[in-house]
N, C-alpha and C. Protein backbone atom coordinates (compact mmCIF):
# COMPACT_ATOMS: atom_id res chain seq x y z
N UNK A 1 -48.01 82.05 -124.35
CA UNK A 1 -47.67 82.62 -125.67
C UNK A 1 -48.43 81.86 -126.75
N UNK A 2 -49.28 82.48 -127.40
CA UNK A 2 -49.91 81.98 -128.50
C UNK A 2 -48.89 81.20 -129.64
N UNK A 3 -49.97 80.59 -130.48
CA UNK A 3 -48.92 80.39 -132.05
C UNK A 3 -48.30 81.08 -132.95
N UNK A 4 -49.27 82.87 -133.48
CA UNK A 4 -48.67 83.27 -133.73
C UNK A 4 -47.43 83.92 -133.17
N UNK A 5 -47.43 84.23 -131.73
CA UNK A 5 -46.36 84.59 -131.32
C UNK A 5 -45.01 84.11 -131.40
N UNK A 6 -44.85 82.21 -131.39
CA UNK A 6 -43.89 81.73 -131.74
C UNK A 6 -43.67 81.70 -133.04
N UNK A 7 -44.85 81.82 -134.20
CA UNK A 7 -44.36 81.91 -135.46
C UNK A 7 -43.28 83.26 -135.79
N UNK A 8 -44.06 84.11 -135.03
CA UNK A 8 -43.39 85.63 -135.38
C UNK A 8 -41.80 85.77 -134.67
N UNK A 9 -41.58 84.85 -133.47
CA UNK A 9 -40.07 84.72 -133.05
C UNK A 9 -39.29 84.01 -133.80
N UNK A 10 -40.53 82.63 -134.35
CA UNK A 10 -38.89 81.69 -134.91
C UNK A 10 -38.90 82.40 -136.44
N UNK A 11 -39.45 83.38 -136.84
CA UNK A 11 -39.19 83.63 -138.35
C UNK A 11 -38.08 85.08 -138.05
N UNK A 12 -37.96 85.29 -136.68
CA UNK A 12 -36.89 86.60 -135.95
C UNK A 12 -35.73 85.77 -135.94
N UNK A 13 -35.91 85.10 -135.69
CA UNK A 13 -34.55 83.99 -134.92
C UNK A 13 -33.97 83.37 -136.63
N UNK A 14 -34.95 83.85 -137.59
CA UNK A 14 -34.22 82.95 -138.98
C UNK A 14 -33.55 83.90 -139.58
N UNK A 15 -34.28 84.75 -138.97
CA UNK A 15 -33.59 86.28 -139.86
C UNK A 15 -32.36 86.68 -139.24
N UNK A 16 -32.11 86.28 -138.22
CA UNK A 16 -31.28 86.88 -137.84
C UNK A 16 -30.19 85.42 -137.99
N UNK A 17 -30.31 83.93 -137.81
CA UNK A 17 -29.38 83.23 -138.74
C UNK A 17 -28.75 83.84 -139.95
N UNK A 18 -29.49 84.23 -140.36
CA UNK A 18 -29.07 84.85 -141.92
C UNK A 18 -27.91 86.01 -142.08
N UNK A 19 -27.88 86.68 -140.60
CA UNK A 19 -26.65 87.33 -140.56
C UNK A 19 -25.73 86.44 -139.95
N UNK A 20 -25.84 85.71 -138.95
CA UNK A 20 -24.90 85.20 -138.57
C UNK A 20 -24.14 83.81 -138.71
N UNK A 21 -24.64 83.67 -139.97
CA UNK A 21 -24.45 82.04 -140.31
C UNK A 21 -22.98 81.78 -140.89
N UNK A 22 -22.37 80.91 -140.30
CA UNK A 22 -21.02 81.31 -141.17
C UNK A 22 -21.07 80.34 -142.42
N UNK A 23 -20.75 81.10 -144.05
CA UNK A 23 -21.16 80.86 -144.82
C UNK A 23 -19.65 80.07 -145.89
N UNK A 24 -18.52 80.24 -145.27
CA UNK A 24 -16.99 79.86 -145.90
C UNK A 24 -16.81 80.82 -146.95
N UNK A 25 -16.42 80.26 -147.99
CA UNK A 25 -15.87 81.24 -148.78
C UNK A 25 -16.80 81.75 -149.54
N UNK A 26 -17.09 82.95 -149.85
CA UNK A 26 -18.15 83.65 -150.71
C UNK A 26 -17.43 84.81 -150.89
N UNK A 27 -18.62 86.02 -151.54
CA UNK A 27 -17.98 87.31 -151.69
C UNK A 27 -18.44 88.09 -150.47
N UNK A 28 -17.38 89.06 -150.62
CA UNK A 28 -17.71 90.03 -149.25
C UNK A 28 -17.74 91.32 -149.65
N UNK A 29 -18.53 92.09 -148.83
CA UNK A 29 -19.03 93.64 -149.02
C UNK A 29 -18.43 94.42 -147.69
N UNK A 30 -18.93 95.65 -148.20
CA UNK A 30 -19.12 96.69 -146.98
C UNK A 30 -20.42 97.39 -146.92
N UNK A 31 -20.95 97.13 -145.64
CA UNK A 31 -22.09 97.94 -145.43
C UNK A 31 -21.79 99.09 -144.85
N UNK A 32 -22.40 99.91 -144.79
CA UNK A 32 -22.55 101.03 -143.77
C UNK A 32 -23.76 101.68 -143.06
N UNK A 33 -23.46 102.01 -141.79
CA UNK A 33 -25.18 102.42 -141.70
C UNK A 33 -25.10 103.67 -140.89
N UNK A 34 -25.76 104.88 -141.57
CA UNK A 34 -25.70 105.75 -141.47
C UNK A 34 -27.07 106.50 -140.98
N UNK A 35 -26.91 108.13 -140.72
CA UNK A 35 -28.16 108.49 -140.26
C UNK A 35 -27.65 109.84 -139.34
N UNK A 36 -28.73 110.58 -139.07
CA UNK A 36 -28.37 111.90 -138.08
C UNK A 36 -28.37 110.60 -136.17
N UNK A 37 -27.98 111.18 -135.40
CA UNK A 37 -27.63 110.73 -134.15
C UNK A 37 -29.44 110.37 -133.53
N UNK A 38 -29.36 109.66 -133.26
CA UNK A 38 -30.85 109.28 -132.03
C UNK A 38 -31.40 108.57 -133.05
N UNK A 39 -31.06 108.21 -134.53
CA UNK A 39 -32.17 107.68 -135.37
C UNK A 39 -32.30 106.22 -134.92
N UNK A 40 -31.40 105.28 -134.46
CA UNK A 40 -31.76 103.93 -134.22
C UNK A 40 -30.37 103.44 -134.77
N UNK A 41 -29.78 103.25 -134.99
CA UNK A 41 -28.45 102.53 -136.28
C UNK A 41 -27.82 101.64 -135.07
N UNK A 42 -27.42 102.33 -134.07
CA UNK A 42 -26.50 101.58 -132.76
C UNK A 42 -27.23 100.53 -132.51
N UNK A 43 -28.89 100.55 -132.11
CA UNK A 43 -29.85 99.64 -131.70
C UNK A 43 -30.29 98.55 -132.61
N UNK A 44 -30.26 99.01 -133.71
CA UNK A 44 -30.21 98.47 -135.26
C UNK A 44 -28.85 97.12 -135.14
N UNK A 45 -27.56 98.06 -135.04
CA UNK A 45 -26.69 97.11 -135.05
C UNK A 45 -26.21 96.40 -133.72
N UNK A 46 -26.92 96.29 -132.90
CA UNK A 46 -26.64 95.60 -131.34
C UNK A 46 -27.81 94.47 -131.45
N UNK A 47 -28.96 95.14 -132.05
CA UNK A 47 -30.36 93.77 -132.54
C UNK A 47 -29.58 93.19 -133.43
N UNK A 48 -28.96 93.58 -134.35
CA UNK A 48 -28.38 92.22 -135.09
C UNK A 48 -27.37 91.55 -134.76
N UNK A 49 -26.72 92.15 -133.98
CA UNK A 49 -25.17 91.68 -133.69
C UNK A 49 -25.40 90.46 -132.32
N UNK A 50 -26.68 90.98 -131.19
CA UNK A 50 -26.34 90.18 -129.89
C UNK A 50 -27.88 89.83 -129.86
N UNK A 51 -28.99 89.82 -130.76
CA UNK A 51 -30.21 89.59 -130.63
C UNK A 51 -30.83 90.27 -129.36
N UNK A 52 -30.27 91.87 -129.05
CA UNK A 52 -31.27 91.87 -127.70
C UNK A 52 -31.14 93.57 -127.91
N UNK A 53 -31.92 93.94 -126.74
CA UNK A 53 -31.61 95.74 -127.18
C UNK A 53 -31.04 95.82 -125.57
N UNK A 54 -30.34 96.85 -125.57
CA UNK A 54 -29.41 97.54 -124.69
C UNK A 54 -29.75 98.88 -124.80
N UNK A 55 -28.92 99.50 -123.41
CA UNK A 55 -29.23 100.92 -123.58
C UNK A 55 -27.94 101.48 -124.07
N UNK A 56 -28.00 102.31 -125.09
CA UNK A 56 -26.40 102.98 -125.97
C UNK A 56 -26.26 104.47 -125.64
N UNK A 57 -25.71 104.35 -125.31
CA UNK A 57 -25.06 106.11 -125.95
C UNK A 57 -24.64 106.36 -126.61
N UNK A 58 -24.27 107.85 -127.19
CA UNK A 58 -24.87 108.27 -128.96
C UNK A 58 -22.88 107.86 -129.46
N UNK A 59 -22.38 107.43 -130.36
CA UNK A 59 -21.50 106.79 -131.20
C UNK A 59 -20.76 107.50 -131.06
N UNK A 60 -19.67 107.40 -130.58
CA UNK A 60 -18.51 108.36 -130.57
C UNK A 60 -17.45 108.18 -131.41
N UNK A 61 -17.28 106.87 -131.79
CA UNK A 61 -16.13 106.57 -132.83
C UNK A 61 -16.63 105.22 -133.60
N UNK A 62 -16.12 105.35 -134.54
CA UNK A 62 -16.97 103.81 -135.54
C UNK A 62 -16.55 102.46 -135.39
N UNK A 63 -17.68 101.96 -135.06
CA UNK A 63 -17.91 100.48 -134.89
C UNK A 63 -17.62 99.37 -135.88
N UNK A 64 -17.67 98.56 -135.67
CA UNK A 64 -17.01 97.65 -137.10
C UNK A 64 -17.67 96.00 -136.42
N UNK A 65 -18.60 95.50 -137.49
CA UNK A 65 -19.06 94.10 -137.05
C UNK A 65 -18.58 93.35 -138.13
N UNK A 66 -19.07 91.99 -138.19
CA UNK A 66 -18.91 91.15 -139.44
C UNK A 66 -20.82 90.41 -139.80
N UNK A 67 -21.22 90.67 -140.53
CA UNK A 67 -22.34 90.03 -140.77
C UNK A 67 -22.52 89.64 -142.31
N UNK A 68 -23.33 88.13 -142.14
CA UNK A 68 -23.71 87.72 -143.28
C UNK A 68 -25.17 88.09 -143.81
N UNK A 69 -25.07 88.11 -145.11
CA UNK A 69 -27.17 88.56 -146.02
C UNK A 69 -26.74 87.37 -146.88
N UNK A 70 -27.39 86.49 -146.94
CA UNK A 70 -27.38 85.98 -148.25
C UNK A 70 -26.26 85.12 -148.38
N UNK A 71 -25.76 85.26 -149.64
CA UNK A 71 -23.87 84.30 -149.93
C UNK A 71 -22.70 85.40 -149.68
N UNK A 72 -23.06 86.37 -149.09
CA UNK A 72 -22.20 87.89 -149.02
C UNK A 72 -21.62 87.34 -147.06
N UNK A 73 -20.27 87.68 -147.23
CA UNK A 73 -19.99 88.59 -146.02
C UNK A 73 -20.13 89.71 -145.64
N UNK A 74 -20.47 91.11 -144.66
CA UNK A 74 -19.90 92.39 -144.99
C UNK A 74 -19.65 92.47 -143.50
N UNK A 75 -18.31 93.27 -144.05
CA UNK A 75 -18.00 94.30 -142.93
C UNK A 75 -18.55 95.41 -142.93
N UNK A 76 -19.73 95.30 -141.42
CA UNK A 76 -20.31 96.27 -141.39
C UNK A 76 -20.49 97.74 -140.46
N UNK A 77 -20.39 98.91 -140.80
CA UNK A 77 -19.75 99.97 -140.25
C UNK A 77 -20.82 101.01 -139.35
N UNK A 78 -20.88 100.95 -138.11
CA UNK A 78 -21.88 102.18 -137.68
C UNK A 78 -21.42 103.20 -137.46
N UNK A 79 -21.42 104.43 -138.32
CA UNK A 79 -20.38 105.62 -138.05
C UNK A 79 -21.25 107.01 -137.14
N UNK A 80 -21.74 106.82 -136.27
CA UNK A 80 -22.24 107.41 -135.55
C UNK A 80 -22.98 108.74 -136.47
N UNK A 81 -23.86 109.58 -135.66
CA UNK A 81 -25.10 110.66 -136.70
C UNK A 81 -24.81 111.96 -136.14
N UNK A 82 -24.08 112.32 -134.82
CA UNK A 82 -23.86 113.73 -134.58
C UNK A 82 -22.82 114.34 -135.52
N UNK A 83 -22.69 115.55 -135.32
CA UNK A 83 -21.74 116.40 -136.55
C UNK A 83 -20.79 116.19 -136.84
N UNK A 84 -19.63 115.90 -135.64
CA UNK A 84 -18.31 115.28 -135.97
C UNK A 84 -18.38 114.30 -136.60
N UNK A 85 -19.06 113.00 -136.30
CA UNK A 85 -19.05 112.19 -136.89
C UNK A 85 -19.93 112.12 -138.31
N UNK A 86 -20.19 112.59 -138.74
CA UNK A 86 -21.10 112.92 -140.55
C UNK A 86 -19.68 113.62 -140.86
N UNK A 87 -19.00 114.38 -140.47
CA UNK A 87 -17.63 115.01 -140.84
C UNK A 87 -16.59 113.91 -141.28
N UNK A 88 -17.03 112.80 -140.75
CA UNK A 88 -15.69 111.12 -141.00
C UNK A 88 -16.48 110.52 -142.18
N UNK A 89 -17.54 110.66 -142.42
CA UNK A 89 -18.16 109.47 -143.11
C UNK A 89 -17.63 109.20 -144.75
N UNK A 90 -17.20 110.46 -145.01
CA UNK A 90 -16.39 110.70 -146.48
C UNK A 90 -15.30 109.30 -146.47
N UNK A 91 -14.60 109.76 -145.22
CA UNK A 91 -13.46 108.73 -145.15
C UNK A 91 -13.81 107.47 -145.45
N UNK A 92 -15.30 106.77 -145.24
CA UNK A 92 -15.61 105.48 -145.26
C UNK A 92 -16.08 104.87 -146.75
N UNK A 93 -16.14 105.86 -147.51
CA UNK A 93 -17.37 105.75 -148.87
C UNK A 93 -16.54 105.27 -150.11
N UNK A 94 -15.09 104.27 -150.00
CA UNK A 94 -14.90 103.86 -150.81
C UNK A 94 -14.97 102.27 -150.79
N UNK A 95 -15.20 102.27 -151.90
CA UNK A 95 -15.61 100.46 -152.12
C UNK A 95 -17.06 99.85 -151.47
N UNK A 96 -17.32 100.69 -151.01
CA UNK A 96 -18.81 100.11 -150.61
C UNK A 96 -19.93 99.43 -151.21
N UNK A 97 -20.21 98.51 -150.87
CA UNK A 97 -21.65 97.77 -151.53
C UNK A 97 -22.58 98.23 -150.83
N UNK A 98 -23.47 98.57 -150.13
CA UNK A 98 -24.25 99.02 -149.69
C UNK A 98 -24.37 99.96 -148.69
N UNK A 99 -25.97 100.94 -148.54
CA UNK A 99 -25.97 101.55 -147.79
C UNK A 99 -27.25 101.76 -147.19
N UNK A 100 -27.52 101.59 -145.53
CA UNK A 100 -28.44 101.35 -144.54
C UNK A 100 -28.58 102.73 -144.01
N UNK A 101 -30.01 103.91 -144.72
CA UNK A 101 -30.08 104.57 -143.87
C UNK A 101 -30.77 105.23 -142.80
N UNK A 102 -30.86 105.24 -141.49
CA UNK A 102 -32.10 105.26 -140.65
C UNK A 102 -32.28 106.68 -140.57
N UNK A 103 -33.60 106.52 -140.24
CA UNK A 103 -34.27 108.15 -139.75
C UNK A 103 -35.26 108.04 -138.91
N UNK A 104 -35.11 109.20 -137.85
CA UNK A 104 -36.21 108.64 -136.46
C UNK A 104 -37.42 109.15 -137.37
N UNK A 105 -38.44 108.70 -137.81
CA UNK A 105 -39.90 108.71 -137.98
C UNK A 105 -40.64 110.09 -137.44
N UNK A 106 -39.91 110.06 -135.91
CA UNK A 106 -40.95 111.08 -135.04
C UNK A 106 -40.04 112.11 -135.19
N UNK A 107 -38.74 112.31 -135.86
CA UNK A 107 -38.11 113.91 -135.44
C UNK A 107 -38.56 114.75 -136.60
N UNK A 108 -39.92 114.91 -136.76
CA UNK A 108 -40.06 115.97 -137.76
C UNK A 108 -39.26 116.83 -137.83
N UNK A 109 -38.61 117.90 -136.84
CA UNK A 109 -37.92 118.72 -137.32
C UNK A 109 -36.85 118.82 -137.88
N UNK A 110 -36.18 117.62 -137.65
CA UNK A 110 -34.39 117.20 -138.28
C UNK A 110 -34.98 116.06 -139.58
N UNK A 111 -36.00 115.92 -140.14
CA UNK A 111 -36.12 115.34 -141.45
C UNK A 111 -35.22 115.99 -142.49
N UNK A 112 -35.57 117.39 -142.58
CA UNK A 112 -35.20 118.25 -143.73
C UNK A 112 -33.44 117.88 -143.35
N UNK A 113 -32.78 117.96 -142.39
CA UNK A 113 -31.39 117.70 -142.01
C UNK A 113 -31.14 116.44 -142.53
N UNK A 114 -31.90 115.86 -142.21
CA UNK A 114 -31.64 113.41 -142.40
C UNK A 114 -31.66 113.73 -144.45
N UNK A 115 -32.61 114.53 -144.57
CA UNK A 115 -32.73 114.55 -146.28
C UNK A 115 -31.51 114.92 -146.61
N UNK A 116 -31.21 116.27 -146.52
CA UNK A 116 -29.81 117.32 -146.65
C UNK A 116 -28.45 115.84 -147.06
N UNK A 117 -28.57 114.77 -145.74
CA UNK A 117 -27.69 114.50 -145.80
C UNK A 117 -27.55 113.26 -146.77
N UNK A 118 -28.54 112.52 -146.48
CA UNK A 118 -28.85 111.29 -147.80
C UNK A 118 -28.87 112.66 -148.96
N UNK A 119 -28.99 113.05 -149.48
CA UNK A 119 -28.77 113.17 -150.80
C UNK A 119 -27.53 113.80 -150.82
N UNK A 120 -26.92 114.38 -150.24
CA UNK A 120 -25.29 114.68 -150.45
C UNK A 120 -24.49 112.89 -150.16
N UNK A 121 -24.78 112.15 -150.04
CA UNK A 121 -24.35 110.67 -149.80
C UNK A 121 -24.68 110.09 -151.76
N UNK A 122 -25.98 110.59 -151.42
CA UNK A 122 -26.58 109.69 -153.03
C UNK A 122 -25.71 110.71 -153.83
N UNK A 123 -24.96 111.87 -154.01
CA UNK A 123 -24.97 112.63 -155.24
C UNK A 123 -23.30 112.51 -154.90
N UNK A 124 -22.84 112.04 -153.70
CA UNK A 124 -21.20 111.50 -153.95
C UNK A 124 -20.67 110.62 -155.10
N UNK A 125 -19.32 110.69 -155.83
CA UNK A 125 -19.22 110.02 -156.75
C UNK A 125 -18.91 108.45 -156.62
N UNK A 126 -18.53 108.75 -155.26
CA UNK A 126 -17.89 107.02 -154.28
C UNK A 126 -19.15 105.67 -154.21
N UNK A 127 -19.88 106.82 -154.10
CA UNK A 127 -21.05 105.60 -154.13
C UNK A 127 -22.08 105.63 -155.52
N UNK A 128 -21.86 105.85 -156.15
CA UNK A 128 -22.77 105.67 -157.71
C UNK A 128 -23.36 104.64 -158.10
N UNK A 129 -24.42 104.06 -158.06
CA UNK A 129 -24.65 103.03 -158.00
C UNK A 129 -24.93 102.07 -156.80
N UNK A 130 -24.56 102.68 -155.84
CA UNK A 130 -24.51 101.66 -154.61
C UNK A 130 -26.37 101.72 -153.99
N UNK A 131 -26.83 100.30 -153.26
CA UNK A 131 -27.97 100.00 -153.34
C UNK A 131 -27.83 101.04 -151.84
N UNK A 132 -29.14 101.76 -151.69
CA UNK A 132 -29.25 102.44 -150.61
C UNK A 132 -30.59 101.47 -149.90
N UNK A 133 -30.49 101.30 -148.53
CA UNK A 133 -32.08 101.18 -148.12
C UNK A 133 -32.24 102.38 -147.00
N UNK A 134 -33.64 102.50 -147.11
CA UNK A 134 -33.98 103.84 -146.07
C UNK A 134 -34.72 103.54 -145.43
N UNK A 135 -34.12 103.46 -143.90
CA UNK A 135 -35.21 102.79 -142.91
C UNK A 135 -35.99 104.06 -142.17
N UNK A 136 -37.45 103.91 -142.47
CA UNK A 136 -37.73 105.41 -141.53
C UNK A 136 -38.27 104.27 -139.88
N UNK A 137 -37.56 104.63 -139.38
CA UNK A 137 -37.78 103.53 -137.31
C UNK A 137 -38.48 104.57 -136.30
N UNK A 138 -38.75 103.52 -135.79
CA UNK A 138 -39.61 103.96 -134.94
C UNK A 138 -40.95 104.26 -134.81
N UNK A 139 -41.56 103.61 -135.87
CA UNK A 139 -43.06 103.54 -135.91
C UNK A 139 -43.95 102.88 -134.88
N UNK A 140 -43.34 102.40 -133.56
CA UNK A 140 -44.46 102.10 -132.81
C UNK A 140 -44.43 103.26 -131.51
N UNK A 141 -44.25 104.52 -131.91
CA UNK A 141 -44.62 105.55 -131.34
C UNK A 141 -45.36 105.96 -131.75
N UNK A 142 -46.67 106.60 -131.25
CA UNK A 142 -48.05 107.33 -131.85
C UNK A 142 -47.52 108.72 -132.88
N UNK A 143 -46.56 109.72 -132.37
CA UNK A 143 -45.78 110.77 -133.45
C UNK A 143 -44.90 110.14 -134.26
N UNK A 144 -45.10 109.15 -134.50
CA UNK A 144 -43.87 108.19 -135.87
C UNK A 144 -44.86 109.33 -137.68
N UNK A 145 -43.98 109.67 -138.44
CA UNK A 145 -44.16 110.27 -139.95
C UNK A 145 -45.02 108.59 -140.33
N UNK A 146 -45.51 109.02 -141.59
CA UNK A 146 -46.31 107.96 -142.76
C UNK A 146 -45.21 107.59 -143.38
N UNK A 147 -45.18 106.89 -143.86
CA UNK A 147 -44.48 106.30 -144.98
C UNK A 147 -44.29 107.26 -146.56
N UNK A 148 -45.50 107.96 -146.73
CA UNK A 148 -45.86 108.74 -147.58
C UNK A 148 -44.98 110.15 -147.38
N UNK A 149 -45.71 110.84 -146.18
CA UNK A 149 -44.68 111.47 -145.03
C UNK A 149 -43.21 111.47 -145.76
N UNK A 150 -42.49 110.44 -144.89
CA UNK A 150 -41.24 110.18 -144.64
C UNK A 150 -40.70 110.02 -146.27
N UNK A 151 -41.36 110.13 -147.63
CA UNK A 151 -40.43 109.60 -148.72
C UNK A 151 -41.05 111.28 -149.56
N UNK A 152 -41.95 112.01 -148.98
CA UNK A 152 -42.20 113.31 -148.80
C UNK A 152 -41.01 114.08 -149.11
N UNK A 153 -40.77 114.32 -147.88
CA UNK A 153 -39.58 115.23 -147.30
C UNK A 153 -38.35 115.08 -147.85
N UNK A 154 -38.06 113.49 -147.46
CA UNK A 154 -36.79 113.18 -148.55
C UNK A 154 -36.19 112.76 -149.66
N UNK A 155 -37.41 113.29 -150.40
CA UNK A 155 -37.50 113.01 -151.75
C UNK A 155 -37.24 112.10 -152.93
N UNK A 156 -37.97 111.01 -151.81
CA UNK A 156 -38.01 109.85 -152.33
C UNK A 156 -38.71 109.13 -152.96
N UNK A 157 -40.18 109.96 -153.24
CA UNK A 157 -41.53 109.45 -154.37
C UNK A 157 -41.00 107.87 -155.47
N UNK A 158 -39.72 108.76 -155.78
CA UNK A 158 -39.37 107.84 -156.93
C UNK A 158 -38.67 106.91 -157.02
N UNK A 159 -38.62 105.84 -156.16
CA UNK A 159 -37.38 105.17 -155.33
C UNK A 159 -37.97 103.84 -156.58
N UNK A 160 -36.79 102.71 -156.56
CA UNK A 160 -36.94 102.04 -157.57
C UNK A 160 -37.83 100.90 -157.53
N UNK A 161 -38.42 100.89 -156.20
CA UNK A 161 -39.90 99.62 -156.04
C UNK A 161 -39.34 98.62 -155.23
N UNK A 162 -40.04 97.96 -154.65
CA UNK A 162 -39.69 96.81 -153.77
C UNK A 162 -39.72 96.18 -154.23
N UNK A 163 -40.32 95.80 -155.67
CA UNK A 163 -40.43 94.26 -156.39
C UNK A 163 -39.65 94.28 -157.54
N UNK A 164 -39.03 95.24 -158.10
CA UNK A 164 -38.21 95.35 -159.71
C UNK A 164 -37.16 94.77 -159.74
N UNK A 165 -37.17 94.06 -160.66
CA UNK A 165 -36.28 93.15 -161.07
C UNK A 165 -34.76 93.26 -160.76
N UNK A 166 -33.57 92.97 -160.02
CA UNK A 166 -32.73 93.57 -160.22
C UNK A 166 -31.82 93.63 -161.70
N UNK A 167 -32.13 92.58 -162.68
CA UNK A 167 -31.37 92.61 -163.50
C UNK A 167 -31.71 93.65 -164.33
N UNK A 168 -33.23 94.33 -163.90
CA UNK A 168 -33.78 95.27 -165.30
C UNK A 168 -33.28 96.71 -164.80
N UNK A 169 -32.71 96.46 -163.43
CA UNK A 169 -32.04 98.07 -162.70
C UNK A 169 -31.07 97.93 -163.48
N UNK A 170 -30.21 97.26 -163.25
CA UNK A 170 -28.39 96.98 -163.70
C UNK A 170 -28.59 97.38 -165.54
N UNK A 171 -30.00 97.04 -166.27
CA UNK A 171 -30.02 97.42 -167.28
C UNK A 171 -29.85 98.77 -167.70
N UNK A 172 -30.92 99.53 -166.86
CA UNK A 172 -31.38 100.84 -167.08
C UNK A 172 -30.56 101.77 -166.07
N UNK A 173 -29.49 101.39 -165.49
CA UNK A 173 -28.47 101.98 -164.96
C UNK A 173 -29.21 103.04 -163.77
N UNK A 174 -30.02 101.95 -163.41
CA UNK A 174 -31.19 103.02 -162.36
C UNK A 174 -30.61 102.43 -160.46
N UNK A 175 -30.49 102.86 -159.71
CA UNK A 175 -29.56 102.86 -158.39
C UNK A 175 -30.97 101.85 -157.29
N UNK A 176 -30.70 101.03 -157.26
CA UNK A 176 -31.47 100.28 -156.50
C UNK A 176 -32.10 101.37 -154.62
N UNK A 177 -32.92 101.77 -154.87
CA UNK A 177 -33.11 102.37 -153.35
C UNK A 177 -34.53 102.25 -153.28
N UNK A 178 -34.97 102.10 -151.76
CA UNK A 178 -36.53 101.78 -151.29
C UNK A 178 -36.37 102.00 -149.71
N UNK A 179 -37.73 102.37 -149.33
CA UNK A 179 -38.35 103.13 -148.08
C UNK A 179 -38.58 101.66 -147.05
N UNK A 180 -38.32 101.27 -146.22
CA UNK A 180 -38.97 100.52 -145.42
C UNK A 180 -39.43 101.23 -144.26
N UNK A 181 -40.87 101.22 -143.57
CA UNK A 181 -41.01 101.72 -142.16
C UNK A 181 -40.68 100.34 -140.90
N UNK A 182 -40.30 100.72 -139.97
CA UNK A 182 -39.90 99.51 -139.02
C UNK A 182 -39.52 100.14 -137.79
N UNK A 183 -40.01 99.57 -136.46
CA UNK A 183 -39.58 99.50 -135.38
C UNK A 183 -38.35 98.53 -135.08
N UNK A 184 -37.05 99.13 -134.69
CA UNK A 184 -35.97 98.37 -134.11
C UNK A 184 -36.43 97.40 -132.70
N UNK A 185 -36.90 98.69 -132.35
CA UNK A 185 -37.52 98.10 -130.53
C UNK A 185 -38.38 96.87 -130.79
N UNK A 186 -38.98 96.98 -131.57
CA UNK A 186 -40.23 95.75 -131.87
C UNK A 186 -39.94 94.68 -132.62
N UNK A 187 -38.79 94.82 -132.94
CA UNK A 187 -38.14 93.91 -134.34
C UNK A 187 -39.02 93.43 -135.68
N UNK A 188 -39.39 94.72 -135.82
CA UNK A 188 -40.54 94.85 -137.14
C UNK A 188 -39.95 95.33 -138.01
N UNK A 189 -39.93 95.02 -139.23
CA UNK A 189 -39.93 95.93 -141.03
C UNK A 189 -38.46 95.62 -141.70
N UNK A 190 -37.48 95.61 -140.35
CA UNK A 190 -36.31 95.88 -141.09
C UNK A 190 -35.90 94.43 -141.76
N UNK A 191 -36.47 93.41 -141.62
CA UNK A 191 -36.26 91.64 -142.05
C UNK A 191 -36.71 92.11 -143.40
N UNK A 192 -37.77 93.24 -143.84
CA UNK A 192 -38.25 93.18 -145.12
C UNK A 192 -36.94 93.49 -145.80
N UNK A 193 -36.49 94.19 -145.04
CA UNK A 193 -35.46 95.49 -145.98
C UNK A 193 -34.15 95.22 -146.09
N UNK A 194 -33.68 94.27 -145.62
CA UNK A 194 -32.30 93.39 -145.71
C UNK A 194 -32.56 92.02 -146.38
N UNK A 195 -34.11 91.76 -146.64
CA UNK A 195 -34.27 91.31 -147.73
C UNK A 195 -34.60 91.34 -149.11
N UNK A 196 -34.85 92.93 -148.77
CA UNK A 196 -35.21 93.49 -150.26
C UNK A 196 -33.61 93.68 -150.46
N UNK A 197 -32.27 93.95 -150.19
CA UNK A 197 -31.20 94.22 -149.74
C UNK A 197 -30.67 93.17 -150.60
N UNK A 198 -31.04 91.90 -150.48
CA UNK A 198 -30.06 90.50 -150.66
C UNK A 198 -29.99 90.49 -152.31
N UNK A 199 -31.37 90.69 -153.05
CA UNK A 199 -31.27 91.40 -154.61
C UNK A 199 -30.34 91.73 -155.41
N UNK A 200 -30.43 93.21 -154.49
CA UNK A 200 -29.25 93.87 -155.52
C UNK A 200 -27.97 93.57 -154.97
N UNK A 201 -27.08 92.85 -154.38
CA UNK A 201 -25.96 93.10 -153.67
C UNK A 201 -25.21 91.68 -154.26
């Protein structure tokens, strides 16, 4: 194993301290992580929860972890992506600090569906304000969407930047949300995006 290779594990292995560090008393959130079914969220939350990937089957009833970002606790929620379960997710959308949402990259045809549903999420009154991140996964498949692509469809051109200030959002009463692309399988992109995450929260 080369150098960079161990650089690129032990900076995996820090990131993922960062959820699991126990931090005493601080403030605590709720995450949630949402998405149509096959997008990644289970694999998402089993890489963070046990550092390894497993094989899952698709979410049948909602999961509940504890993870740390930052000086935050959250209890964090995987509410599975098939129909019944997008039918529960109402139930979950109060008090929430944040929201994690994946989309498989390669299902062109259920984009327009993954959109449909993030914006009936963003245009709920429960979450107003709440920081969204949008993970499009699965980019180390050759049919993975662009980045361009993927903020295309779900009409996300105008998302609030990866670098803006958070205090100048909270000014302009503008909703903290941004695109990350990332492989779960590869443990790529999403370290950006739970750190673009630690900001606003």
């Amino acid at each position: 194993m080369g150098w960079f290779d161990w650089l690129t594990m032990d900076w995996f292995r820090n990131l993922l301290d960062v959820f699991r560090q126990s931090i005493g008393v601080g403030r605590t959130g709720k995450l949630l992580f949402l998405g149509l079914d096959n997008a990644g969220k289970t694999t998402l939350f089993q890489m963070l929860r046990d550092d390894r990937l497993g094989s899952n089957q698709p979410t049948q009833r909602p999961t509940k972890e504890q993870f740390a970002i930052g000086n935050m606790t959250f209890e964090a929620f995987d509410l599975g992506g098939h129909e019944a379960a997008r039918a529960i997710w109402v139930d979950y959308l109060v008090d929430v600090t944040a929201v994690v949402f994946v989309v498989d990259a390669t299902d062109r045809d259920r984009l327009g569906h993954a959109s449909y549903e993030l914006h009936q999420l963003l245009g709920s009154e429960l979450l107003v304000g709440v920081p969204f991140v949008i993970l499009g996964n699965k980019v180390d498949l050759g049919t993975a969407c662009s980045e361009m692509e993927i903020r295309h469809v779900l009409g996300l051109e105008g998302t609030s930047g990866k670098d803006t200030n958070a205090h100048e959002l909270r000014e302009m009463g503008i909703r903290p949300m941004e695109v990350f692309m990332c492989s779960v399988v590869r443990r790529s992109g999403y370290g950006d995006a739970f750190r673009w995450l630690t900001k606003y929260v």
